[in-house]
C-alpha atoms as a PDB file:
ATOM      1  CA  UNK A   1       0.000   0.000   0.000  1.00  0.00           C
ATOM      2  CA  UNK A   2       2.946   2.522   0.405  1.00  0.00           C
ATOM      3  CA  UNK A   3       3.444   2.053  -3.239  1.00  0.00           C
ATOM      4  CA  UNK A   4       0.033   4.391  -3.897  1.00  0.00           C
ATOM      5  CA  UNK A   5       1.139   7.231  -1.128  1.00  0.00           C
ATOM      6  CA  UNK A   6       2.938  10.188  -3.624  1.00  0.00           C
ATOM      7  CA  UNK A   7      -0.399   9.333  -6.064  1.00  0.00           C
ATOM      8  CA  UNK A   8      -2.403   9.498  -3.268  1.00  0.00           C
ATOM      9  CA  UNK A   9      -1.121  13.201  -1.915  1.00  0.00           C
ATOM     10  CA  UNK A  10      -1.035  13.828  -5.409  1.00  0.00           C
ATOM     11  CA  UNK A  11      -4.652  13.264  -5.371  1.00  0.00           C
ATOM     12  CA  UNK A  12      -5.524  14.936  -1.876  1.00  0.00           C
ATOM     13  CA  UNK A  13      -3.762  18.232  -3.077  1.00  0.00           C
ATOM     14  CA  UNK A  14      -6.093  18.025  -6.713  1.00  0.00           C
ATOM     15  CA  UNK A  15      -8.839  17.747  -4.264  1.00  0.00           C
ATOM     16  CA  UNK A  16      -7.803  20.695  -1.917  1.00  0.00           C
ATOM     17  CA  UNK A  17      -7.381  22.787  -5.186  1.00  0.00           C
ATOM     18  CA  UNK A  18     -11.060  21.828  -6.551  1.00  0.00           C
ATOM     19  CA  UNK A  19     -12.602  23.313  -3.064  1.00  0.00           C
ATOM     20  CA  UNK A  20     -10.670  26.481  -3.767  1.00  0.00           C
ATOM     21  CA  UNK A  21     -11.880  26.508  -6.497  1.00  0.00           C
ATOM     22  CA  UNK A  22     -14.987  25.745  -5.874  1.00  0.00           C
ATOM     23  CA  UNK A  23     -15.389  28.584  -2.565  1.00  0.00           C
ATOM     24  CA  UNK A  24     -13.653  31.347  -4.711  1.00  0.00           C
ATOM     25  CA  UNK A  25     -15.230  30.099  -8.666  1.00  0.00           C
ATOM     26  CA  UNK A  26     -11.784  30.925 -10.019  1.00  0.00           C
ATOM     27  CA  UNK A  27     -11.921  28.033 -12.718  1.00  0.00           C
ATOM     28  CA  UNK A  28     -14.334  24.963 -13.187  1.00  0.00           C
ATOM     29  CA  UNK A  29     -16.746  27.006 -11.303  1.00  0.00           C
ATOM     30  CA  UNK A  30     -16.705  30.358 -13.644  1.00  0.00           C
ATOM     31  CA  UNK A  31     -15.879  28.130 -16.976  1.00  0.00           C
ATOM     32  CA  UNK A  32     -15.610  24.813 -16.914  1.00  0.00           C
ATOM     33  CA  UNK A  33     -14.843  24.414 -20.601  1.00  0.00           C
ATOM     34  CA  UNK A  34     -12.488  26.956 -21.342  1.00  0.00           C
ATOM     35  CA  UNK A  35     -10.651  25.486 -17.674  1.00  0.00           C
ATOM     36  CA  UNK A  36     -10.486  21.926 -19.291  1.00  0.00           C
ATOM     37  CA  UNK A  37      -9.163  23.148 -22.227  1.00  0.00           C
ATOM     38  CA  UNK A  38      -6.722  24.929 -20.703  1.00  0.00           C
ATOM     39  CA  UNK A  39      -5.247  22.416 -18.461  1.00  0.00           C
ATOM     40  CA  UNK A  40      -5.695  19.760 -20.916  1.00  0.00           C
ATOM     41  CA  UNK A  41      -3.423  22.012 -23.208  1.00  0.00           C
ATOM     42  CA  UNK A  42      -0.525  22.523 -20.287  1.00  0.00           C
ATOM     43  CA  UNK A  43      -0.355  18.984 -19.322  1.00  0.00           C
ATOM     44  CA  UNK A  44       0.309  18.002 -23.146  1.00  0.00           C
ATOM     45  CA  UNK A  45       2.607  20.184 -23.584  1.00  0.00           C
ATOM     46  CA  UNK A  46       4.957  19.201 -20.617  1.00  0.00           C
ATOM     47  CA  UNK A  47       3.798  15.659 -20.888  1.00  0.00           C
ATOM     48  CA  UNK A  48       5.488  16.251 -24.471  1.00  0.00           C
ATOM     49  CA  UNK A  49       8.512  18.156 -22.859  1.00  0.00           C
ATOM     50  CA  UNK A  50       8.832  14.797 -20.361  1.00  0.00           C
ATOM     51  CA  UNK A  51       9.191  12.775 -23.457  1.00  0.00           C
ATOM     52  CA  UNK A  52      11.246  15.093 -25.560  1.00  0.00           C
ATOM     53  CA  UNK A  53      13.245  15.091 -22.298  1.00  0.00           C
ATOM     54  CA  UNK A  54      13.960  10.940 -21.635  1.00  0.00           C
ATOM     55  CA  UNK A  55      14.565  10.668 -25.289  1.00  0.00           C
ATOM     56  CA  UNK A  56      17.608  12.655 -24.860  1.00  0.00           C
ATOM     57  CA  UNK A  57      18.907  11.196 -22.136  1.00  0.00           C
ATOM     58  CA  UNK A  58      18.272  14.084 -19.842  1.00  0.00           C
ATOM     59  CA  UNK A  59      15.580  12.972 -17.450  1.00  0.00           C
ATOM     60  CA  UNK A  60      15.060   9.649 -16.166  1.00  0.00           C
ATOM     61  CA  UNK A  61      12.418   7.561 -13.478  1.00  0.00           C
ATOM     62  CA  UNK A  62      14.022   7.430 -10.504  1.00  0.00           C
ATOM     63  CA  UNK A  63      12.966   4.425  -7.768  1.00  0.00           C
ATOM     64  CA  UNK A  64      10.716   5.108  -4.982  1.00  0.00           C
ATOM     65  CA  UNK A  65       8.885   2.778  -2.655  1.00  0.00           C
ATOM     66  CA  UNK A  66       6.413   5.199  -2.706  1.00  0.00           C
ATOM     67  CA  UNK A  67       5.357   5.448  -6.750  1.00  0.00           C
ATOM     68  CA  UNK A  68       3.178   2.824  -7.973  1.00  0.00           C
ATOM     69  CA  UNK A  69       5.169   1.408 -10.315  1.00  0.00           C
ATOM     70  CA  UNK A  70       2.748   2.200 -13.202  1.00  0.00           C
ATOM     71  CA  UNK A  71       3.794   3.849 -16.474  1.00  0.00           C
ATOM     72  CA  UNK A  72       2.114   5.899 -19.073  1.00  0.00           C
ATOM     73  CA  UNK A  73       5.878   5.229 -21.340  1.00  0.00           C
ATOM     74  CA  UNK A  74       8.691   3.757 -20.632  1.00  0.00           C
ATOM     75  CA  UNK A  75      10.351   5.468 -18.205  1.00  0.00           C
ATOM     76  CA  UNK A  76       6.907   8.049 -18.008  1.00  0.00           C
ATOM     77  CA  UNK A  77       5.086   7.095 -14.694  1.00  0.00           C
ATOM     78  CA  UNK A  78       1.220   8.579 -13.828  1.00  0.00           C
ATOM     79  CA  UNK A  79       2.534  10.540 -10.769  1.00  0.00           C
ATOM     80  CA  UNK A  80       4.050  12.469 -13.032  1.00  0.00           C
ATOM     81  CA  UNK A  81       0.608  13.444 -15.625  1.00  0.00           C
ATOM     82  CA  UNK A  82      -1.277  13.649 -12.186  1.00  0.00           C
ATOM     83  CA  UNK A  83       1.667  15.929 -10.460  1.00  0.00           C
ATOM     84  CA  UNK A  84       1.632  18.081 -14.074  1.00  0.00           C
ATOM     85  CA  UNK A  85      -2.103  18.414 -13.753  1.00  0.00           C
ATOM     86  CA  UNK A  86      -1.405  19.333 -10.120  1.00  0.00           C
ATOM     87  CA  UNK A  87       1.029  22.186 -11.507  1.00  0.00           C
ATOM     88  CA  UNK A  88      -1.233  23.554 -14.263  1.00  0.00           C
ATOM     89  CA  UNK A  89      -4.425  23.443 -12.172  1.00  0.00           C
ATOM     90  CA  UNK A  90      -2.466  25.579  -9.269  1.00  0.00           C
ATOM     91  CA  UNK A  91      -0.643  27.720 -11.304  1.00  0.00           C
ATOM     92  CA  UNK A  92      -4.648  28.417 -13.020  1.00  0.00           C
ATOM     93  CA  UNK A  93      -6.356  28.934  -9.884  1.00  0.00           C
ATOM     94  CA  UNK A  94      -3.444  31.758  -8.621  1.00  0.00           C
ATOM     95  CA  UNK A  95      -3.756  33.461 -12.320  1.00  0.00           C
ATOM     96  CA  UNK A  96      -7.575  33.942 -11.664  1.00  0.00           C
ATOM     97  CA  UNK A  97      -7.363  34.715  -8.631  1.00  0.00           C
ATOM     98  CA  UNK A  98      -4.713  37.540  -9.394  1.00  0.00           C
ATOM     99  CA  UNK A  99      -6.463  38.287 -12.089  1.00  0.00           C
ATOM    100  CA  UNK A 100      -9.511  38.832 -10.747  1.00  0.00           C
ATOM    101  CA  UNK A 101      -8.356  41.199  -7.503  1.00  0.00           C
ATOM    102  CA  UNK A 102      -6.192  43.429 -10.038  1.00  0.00           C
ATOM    103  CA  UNK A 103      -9.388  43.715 -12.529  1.00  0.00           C
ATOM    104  CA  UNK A 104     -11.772  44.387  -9.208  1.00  0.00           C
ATOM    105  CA  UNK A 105      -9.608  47.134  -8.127  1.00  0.00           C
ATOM    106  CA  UNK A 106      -9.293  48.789 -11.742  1.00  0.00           C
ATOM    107  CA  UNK A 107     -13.000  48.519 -11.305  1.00  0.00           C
ATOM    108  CA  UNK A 108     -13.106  50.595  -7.891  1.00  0.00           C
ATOM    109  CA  UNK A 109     -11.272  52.694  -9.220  1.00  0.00           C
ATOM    110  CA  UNK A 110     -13.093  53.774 -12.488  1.00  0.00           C
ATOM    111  CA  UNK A 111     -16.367  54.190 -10.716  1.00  0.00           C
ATOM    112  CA  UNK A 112     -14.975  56.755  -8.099  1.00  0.00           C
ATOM    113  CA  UNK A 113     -13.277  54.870  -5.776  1.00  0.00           C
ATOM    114  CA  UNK A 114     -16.720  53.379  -4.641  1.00  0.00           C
ATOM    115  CA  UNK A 115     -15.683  50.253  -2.309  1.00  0.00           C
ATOM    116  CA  UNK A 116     -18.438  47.379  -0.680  1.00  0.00           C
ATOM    117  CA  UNK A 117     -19.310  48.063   2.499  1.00  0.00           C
ATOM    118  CA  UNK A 118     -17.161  45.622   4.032  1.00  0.00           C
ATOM    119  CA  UNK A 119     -14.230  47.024   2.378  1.00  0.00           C
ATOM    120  CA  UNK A 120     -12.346  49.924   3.704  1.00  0.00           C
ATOM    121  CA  UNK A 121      -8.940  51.112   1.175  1.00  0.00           C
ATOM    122  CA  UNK A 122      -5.728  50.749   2.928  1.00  0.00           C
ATOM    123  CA  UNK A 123      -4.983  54.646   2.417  1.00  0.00           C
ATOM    124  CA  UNK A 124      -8.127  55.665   3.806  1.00  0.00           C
ATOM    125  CA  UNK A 125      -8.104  58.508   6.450  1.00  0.00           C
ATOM    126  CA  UNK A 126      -9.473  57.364  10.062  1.00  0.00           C
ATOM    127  CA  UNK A 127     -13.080  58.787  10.413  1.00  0.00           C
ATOM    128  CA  UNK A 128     -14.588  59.817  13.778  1.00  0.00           C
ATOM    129  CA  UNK A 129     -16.645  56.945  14.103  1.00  0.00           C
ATOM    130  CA  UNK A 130     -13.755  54.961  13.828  1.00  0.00           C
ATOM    131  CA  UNK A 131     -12.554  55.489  17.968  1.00  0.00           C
ATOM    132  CA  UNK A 132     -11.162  57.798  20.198  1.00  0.00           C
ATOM    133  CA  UNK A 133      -7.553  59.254  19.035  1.00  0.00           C
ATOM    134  CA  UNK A 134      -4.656  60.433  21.144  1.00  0.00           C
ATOM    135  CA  UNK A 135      -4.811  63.992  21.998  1.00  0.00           C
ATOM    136  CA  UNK A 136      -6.910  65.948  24.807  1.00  0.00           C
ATOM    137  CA  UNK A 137     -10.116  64.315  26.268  1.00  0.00           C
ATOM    138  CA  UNK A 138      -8.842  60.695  24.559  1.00  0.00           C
END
């Protein structure tokens, strides 16, 4: 059973991303085509780089108790298409995310600055409601 434990953290950390994803609808959530195309697309392409790569001699399968032995390739195990979707999926869900705070505070700022009520800007002056201040009588 060791033999599954890198696939299976592999697996717990896909998971992990998918409720982020879900909570925040950075990806699947917001477009779930356009996200499986996209990830699809990145784990080809450095599925294709692994190749390219132990064709020449420059990468190799190392042994671990902990892989499961099965291969995609020769030499190409599925830890490694699960860790590449792992990579693309992450490296997705931070672009959104980024994405979406810088585009939300263009957005505050072409309609005047106007926050939620929940937000407050970080250069905001203190406001008398906001508690007493140092100085006579505080």
């Amino acid at each position: 059973m060791i033999g599954f434990a890198y696939l299976g953290a592999l697996l717990v950390s896909l998971g992990g991303l998918a409720v982020l994803d879900r909570r925040f609808r950075l990806a699947f959530w917001a477009d779930p085509a356009r996200t499986a195309i996209t990830l699809v697309v990145g784990v080809l392409f450095f599925l294709a780089w692994d190749v390219a790569g132990l064709a020449l001699g420059i990468f190799a399968r190392g042994d671990s108790p902990h892989m499961t032995g099965l291969q995609l390739a020769p030499e190409l195990p599925v830890e490694e298409a699960v860790f590449l979707t792992l990579l693309c999926y992450n490296t997705l869900l931070v672009w959104r995310f980024l994405d979406l705070r810088v585009r939300g505070r263009a957005s505050r700022r072409t309609n005047g600055g106007a926050a939620r009520a929940d937000e407050v800007p970080a250069d905001a002056p203190a406001r008398a409601s906001d508690g007493p201040t140092t100085g006579a009588g505080a």
